[in-house]
N, C-alpha and C. Protein backbone atom coordinates (compact mmCIF):
# COMPACT_ATOMS: atom_id res chain seq x y z
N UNK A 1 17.48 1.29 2.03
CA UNK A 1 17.26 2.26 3.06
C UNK A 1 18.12 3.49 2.91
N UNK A 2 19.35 3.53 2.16
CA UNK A 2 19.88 4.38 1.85
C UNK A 2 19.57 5.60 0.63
N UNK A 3 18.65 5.19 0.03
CA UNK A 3 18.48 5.96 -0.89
C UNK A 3 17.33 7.16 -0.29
N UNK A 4 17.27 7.84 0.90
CA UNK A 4 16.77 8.72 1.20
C UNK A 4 16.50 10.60 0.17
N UNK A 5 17.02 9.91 -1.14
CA UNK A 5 16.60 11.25 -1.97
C UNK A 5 15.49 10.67 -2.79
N UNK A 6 14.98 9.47 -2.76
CA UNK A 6 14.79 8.46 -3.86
C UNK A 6 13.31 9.15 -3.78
N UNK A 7 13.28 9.65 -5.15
CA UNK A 7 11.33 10.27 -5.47
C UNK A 7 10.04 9.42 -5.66
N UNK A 8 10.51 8.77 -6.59
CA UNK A 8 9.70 7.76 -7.37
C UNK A 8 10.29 6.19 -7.47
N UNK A 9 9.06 5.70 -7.30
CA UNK A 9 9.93 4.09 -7.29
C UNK A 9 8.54 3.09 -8.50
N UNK A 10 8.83 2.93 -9.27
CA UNK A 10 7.73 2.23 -10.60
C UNK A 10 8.61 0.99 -10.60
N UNK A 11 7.84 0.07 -9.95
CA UNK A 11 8.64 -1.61 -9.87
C UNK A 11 7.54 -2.65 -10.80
N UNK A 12 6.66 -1.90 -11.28
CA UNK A 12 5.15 -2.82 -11.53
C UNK A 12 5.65 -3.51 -13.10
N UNK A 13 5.16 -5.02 -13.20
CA UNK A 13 4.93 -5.45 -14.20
C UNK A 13 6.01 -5.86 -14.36
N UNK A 14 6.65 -6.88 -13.19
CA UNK A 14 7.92 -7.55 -13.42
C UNK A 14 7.27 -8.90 -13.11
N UNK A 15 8.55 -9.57 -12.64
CA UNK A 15 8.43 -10.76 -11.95
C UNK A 15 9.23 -10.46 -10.41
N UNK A 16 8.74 -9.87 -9.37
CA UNK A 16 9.14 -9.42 -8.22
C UNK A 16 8.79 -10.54 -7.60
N UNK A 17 9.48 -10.97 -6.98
CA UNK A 17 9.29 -12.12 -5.61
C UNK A 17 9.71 -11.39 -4.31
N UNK A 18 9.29 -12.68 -3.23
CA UNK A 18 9.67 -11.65 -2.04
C UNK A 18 8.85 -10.75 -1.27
N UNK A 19 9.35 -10.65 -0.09
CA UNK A 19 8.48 -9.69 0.79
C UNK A 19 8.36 -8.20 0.18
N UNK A 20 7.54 -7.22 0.15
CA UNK A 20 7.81 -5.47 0.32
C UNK A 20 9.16 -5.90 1.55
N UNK A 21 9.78 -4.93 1.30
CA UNK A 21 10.45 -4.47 2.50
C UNK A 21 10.38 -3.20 3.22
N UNK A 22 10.37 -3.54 4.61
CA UNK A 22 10.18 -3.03 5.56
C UNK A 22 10.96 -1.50 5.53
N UNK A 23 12.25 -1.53 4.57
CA UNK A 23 13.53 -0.53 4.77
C UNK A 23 12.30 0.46 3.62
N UNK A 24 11.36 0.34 2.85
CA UNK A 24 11.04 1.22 1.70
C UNK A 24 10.37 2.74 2.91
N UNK A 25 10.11 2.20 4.27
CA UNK A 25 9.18 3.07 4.80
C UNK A 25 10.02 4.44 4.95
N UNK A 26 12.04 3.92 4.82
CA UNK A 26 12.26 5.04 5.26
C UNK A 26 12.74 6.22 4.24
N UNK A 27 11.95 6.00 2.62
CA UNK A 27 12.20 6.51 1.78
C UNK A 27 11.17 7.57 1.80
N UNK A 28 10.88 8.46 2.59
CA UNK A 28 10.19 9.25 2.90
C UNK A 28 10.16 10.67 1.58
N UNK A 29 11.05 10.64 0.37
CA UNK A 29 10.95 11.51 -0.59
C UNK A 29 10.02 10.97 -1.65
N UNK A 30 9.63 9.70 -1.32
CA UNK A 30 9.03 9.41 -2.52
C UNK A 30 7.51 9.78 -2.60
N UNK A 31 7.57 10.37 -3.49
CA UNK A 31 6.01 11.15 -3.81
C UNK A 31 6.22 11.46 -5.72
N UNK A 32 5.02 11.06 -6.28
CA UNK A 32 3.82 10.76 -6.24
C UNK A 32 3.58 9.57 -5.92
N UNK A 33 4.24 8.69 -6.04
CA UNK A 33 3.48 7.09 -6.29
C UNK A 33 4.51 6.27 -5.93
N UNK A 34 3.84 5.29 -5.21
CA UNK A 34 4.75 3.89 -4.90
C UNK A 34 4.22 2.60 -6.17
N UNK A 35 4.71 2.32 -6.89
CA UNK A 35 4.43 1.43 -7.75
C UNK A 35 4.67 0.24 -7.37
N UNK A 36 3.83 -1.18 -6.90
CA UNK A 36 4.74 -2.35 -7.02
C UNK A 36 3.54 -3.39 -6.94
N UNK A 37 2.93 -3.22 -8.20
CA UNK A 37 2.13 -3.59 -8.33
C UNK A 37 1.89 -4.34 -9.68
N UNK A 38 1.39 -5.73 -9.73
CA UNK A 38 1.78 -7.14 -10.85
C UNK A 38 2.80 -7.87 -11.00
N UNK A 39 3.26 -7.96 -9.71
CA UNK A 39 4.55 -8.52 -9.14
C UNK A 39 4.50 -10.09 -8.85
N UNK A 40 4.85 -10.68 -7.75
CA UNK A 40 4.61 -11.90 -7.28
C UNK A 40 5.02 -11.41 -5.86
N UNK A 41 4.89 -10.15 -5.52
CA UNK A 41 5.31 -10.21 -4.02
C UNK A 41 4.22 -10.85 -2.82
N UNK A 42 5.19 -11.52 -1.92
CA UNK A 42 4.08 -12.35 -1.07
C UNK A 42 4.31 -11.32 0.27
N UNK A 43 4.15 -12.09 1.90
CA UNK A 43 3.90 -11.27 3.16
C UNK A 43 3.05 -10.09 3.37
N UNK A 44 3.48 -9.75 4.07
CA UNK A 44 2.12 -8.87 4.32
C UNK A 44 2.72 -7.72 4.24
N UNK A 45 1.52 -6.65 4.42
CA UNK A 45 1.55 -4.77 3.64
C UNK A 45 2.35 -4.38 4.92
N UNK A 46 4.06 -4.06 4.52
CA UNK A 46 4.53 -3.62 5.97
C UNK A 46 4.01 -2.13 6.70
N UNK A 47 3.93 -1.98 7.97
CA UNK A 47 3.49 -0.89 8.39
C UNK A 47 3.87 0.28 8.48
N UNK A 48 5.43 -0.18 7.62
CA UNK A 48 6.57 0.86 7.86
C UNK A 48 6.27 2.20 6.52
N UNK A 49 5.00 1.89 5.74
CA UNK A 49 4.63 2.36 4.67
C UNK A 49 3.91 3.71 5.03
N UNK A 50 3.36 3.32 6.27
CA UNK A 50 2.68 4.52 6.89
C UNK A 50 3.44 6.01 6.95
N UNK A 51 4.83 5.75 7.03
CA UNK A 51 5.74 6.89 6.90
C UNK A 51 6.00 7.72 5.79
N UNK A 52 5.59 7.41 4.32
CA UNK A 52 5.61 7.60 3.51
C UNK A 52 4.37 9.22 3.30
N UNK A 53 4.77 9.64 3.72
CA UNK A 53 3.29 10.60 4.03
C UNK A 53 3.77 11.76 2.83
N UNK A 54 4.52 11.49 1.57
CA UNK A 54 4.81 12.74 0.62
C UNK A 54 3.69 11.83 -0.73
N UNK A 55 3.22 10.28 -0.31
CA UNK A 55 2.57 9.87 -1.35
C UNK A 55 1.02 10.18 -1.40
N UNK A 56 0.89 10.13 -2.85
CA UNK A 56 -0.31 10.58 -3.07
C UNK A 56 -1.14 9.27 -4.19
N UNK A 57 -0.01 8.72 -4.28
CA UNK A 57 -0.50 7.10 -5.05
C UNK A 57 -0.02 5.89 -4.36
N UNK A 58 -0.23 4.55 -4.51
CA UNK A 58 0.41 3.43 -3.44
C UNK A 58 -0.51 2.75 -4.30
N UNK A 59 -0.05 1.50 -4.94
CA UNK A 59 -0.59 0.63 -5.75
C UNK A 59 0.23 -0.77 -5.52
N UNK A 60 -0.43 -2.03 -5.10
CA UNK A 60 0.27 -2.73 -4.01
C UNK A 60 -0.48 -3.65 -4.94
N UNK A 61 -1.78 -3.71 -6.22
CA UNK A 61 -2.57 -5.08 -6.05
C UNK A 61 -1.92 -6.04 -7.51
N UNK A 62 -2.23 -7.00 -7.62
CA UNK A 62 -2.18 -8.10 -8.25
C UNK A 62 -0.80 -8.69 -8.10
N UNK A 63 -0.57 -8.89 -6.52
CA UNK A 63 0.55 -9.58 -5.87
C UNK A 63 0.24 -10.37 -5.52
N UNK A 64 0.57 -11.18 -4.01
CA UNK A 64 0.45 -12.39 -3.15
C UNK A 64 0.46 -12.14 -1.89
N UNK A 65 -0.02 -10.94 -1.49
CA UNK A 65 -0.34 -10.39 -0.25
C UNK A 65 -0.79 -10.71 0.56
N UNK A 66 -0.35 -10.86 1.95
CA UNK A 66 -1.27 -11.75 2.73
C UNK A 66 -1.85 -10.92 4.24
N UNK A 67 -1.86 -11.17 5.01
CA UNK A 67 -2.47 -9.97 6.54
C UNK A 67 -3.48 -9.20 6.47
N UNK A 68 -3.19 -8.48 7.20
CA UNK A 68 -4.15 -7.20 7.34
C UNK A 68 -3.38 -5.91 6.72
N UNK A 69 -4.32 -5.04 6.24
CA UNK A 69 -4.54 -3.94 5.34
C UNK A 69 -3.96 -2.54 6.60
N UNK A 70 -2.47 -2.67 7.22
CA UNK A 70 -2.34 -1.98 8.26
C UNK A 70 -2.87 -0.51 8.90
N UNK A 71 -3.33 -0.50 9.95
CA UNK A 71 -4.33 0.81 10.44
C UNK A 71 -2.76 2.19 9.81
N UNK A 72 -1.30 2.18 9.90
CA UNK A 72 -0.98 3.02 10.05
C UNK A 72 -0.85 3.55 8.66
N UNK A 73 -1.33 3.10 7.73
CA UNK A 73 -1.89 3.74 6.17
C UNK A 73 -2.85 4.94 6.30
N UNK A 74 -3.36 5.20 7.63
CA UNK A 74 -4.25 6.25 8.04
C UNK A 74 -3.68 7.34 8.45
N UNK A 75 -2.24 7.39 8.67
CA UNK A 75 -1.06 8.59 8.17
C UNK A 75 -0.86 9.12 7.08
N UNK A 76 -1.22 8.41 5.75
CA UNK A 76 -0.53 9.14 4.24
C UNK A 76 -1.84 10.13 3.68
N UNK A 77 -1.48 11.37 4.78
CA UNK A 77 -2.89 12.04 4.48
C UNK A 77 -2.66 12.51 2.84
N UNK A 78 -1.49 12.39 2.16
CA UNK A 78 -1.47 13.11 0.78
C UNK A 78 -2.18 11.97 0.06
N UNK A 79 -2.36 10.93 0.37
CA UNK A 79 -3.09 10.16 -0.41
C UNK A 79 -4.11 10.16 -1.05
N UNK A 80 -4.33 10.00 -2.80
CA UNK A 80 -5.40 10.39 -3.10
C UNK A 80 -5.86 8.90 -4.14
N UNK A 81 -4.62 7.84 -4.18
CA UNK A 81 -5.33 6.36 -4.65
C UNK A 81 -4.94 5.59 -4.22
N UNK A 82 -4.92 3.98 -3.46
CA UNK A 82 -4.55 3.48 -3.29
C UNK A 82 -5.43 1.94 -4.31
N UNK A 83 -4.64 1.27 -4.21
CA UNK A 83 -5.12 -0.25 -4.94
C UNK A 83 -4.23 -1.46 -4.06
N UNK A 84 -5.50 -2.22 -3.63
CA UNK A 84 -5.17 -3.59 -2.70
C UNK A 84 -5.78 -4.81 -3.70
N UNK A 85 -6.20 -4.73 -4.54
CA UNK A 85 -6.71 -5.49 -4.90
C UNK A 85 -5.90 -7.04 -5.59
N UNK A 86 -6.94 -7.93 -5.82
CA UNK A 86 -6.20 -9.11 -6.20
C UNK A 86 -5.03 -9.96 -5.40
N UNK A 87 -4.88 -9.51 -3.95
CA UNK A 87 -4.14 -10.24 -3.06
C UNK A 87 -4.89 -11.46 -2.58
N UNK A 88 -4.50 -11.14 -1.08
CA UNK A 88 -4.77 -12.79 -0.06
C UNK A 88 -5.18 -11.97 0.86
N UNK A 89 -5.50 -10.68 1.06
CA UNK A 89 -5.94 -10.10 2.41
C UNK A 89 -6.80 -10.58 3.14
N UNK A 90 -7.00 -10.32 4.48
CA UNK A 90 -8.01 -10.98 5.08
C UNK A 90 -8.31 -9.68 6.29
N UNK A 91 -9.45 -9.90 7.07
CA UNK A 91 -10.06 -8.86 8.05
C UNK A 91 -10.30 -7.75 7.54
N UNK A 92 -10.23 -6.84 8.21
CA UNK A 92 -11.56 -5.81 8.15
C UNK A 92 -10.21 -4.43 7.92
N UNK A 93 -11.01 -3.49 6.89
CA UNK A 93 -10.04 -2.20 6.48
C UNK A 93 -10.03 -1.36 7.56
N UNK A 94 -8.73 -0.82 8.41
CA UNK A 94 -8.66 -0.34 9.40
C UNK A 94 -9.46 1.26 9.18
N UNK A 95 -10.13 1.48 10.44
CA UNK A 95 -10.89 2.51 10.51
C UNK A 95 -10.25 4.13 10.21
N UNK A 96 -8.81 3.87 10.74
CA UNK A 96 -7.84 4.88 10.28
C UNK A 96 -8.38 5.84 8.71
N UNK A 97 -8.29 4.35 8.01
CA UNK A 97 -8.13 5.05 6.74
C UNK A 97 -9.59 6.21 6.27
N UNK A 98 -10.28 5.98 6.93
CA UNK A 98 -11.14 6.88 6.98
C UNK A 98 -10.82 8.65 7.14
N UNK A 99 -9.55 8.82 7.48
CA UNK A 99 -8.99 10.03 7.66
C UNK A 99 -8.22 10.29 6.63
N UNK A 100 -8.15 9.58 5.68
CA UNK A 100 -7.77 9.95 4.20
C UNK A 100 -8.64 11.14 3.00
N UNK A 101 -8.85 11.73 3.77
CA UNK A 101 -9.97 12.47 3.19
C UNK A 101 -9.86 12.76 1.83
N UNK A 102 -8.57 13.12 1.16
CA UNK A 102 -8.12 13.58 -0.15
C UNK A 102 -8.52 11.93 -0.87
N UNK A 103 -8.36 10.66 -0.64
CA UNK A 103 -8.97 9.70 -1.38
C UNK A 103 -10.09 9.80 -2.27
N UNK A 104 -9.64 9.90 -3.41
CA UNK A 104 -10.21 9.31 -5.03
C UNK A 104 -10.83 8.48 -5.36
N UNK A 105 -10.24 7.41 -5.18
CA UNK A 105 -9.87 5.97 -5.72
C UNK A 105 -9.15 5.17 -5.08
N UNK A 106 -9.83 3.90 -4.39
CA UNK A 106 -9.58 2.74 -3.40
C UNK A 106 -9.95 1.69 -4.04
N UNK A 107 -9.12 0.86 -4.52
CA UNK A 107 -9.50 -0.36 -5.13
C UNK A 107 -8.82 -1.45 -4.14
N UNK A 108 -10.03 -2.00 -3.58
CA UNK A 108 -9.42 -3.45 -2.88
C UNK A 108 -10.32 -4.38 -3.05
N UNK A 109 -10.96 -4.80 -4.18
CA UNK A 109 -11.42 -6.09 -4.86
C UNK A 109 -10.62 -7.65 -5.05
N UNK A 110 -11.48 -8.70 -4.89
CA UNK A 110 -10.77 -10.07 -5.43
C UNK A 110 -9.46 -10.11 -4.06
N UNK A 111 -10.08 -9.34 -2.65
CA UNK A 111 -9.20 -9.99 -1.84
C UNK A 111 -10.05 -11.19 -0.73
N UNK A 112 -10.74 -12.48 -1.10
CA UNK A 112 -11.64 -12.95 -0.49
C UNK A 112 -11.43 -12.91 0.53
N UNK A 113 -10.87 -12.75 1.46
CA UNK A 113 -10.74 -12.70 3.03
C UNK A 113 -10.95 -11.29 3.66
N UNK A 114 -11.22 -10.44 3.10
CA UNK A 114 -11.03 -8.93 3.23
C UNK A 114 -12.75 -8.98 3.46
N UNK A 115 -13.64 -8.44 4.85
CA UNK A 115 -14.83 -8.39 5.03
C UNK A 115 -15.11 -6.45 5.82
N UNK A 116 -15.98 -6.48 6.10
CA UNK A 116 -16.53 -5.50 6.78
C UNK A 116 -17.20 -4.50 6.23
N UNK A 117 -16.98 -3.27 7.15
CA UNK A 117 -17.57 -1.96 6.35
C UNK A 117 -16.40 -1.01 5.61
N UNK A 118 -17.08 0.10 4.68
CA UNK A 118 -15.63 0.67 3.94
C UNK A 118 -15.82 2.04 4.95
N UNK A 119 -14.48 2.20 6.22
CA UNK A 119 -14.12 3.13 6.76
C UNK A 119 -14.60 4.48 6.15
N UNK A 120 -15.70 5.41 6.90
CA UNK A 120 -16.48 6.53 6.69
C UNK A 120 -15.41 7.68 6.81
């Protein structure tokens, strides 16, 4: 939580265990991309991510993810990819994210519990 200059964070393609933590939301310099993705991280997508509003990438999939896909991801208007895929998600993609307008590229495949419509 201290590293409030912190730009970039590329954690992908380790052996990460463990929750995300909750303290990453208040790294608010980091832009382009949150990397933490091919990890083994389990719990769920904290909401504290929503704060992150300088990112324009967030790549979260081929972890152990579990919850819901949180509505306050419908804050990171710089967002232009995100990837959920290959978790444990379950319910429906919050309608929020539909206000992502700059979105590219949304990959949330291979999360079998993950149903509904894809937010217009």
């Amino acid at each position: 939580g201290a590293l409030t200059r912190l730009t970039q964070m590329d954690l992908y393609r380790n052996m990460l265990t463990g929750t995300v933590p909750t303290e990453l939301g208040k790294l608010t310099s980091l832009s382009p991309y949150l990397q933490l993705h091919r990890n083994q991280l389990n719990g769920t997508v904290p909401s504290e991510l929503g704060a992150l509003t300088s990112l324009s990438n967030m790549f979260l999939y081929f972890n152990q993810l579990t919850g819901t896909v949180p509505s306050e991801l419908g804050a990171l208007t710089s967002l232009q990819k995100i990837g959920f895929s290959s978790n444990q998600l379950v319910g429906t993609l919050p309608s929020e994210l539909g206000a992502l307008t700059g979105l590219t590229w949304m990959l949330v495949c291979n999360n079998p519990g993950l149903c509904g419509d894809v937010p217009a």
